[in-house]
C-alpha atoms as a PDB file:
ATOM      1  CA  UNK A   1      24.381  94.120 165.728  1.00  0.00           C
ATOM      2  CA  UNK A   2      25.684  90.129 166.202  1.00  0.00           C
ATOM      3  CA  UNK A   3      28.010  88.490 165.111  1.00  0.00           C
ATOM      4  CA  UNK A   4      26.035  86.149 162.949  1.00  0.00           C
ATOM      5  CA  UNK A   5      24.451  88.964 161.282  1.00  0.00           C
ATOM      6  CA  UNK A   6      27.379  90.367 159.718  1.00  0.00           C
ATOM      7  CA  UNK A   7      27.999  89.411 155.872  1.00  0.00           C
ATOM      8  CA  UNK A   8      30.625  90.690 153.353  1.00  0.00           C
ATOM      9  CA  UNK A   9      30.460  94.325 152.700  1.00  0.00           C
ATOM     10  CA  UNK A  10      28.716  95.268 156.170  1.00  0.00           C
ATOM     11  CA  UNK A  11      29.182  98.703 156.586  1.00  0.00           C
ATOM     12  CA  UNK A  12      28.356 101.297 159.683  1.00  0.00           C
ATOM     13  CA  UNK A  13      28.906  98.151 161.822  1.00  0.00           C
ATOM     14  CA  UNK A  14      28.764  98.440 165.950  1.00  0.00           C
ATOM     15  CA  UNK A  15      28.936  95.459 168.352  1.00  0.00           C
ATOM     16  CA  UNK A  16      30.093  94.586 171.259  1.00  0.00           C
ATOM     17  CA  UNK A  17      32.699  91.811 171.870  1.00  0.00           C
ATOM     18  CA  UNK A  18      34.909  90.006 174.044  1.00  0.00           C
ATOM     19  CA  UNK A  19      38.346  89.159 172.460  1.00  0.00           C
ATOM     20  CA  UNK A  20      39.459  84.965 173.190  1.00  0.00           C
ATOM     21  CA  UNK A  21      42.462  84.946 170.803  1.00  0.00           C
ATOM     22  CA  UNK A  22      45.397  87.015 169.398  1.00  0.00           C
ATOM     23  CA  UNK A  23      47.443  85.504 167.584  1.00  0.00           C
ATOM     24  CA  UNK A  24      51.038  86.935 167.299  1.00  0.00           C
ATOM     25  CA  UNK A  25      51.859  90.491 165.433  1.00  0.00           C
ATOM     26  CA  UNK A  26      52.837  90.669 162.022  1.00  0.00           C
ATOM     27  CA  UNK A  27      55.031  93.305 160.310  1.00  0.00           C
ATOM     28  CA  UNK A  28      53.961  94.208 156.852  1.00  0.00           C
ATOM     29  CA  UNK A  29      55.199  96.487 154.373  1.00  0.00           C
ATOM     30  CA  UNK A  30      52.223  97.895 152.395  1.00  0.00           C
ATOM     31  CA  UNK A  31      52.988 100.876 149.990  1.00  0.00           C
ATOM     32  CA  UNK A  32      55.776 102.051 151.447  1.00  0.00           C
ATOM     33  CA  UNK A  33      55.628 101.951 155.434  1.00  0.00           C
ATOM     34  CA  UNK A  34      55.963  99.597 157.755  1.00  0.00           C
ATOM     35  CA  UNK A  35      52.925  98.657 159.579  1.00  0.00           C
ATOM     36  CA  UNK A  36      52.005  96.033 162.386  1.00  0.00           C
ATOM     37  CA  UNK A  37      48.937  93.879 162.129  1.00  0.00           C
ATOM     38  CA  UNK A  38      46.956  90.862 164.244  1.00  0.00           C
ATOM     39  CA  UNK A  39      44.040  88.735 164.057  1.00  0.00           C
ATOM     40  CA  UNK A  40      42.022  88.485 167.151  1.00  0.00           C
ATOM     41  CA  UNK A  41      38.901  86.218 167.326  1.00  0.00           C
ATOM     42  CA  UNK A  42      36.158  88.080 169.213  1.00  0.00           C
ATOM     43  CA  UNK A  43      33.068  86.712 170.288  1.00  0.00           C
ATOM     44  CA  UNK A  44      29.281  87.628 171.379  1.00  0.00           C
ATOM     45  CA  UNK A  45      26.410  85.357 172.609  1.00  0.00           C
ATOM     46  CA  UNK A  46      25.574  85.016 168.217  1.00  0.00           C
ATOM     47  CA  UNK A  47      28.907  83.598 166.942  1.00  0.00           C
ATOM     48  CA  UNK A  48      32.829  83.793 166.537  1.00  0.00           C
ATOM     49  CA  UNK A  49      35.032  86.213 163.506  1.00  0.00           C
ATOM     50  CA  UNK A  50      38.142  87.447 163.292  1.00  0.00           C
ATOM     51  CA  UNK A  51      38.629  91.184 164.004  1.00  0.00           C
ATOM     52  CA  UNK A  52      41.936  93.196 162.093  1.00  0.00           C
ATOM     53  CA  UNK A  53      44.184  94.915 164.863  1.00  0.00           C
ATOM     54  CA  UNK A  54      46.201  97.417 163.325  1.00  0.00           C
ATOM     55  CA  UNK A  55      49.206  98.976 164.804  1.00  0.00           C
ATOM     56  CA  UNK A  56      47.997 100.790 168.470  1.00  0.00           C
ATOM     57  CA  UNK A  57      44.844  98.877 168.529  1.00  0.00           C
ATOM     58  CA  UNK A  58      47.234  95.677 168.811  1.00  0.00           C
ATOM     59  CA  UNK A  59      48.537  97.016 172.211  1.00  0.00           C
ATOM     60  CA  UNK A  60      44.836  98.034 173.661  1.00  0.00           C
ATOM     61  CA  UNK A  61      43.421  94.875 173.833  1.00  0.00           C
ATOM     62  CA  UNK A  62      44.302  91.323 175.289  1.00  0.00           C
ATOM     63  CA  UNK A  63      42.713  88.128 175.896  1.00  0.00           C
ATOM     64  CA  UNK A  64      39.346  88.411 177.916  1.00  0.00           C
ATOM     65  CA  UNK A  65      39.061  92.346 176.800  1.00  0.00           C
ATOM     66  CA  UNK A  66      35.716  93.536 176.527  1.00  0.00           C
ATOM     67  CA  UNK A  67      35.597  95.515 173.517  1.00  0.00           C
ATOM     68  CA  UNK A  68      32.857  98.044 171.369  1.00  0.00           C
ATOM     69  CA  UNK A  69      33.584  98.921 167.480  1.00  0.00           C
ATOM     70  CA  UNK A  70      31.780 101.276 166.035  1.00  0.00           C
ATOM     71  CA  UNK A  71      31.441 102.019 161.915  1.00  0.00           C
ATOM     72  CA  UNK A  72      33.568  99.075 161.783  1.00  0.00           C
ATOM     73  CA  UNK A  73      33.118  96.734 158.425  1.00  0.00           C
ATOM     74  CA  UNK A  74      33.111  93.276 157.213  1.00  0.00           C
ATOM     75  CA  UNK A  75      35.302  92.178 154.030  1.00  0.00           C
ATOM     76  CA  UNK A  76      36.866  88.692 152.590  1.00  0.00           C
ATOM     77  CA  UNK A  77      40.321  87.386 153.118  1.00  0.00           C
ATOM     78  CA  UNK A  78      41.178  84.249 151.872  1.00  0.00           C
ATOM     79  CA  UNK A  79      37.681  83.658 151.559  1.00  0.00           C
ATOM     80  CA  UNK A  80      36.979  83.932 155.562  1.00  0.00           C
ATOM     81  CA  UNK A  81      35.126  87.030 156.523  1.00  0.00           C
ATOM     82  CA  UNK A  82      36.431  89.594 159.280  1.00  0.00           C
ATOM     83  CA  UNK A  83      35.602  92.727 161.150  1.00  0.00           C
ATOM     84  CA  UNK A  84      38.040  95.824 160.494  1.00  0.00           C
ATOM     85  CA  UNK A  85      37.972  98.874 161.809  1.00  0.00           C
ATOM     86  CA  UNK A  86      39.439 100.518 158.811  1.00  0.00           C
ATOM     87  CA  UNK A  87      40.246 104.235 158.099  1.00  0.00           C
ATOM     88  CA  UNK A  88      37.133 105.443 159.933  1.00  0.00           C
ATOM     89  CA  UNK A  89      36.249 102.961 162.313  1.00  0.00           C
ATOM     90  CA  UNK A  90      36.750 102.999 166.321  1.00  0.00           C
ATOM     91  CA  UNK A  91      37.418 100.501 169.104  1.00  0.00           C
ATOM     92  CA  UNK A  92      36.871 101.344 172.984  1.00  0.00           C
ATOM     93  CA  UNK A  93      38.028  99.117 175.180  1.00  0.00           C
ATOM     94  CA  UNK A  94      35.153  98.496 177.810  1.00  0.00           C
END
């Protein structure tokens, strides 16, 4: 898959990436625990999104990282779509 193929609700998703921005780690508190979480904008030879980091994933990744999700999927946040990799989802860096 591309980037500019993905549209809200994308399920099963797989691509391939390189990350050009994090921006810095938030600490949330969402039912209970505490839980860290950053935006990275990743991009392929289709487009720019933003891809959710979540916790470990944060520290796996930098700038420049070459990067493949896999059953990854695409929701809404303040009305901009991004990639997350969810409960299910993997990301190897490559």
């Amino acid at each position: 898959m591309k980037i500019s193929e993905l549209t809200q609700g994308t399920g099963n998703v797989e691509i391939e990436a390189e990350i050009v921005g994090i921006e810095d780690t938030r600490e949330i508190n969402k039912m209970g625990r505490n839980l860290r979480v950053a935006n990275a904008t990743i991009r392929d030879d289709s487009g720019t999104m933003t891809l959710v980091l979540w916790n470990d994933a944060i520290d796996k990744v930098r700038e420049g990282s070459k990067i493949k999700i896999t059953n990854g999927y695409v929701n809404t946040w303040q009305s901009k779509l991004q990639l997350t990799l969810g409960k299910f989802g993997k990301m190897e860096v490559l």
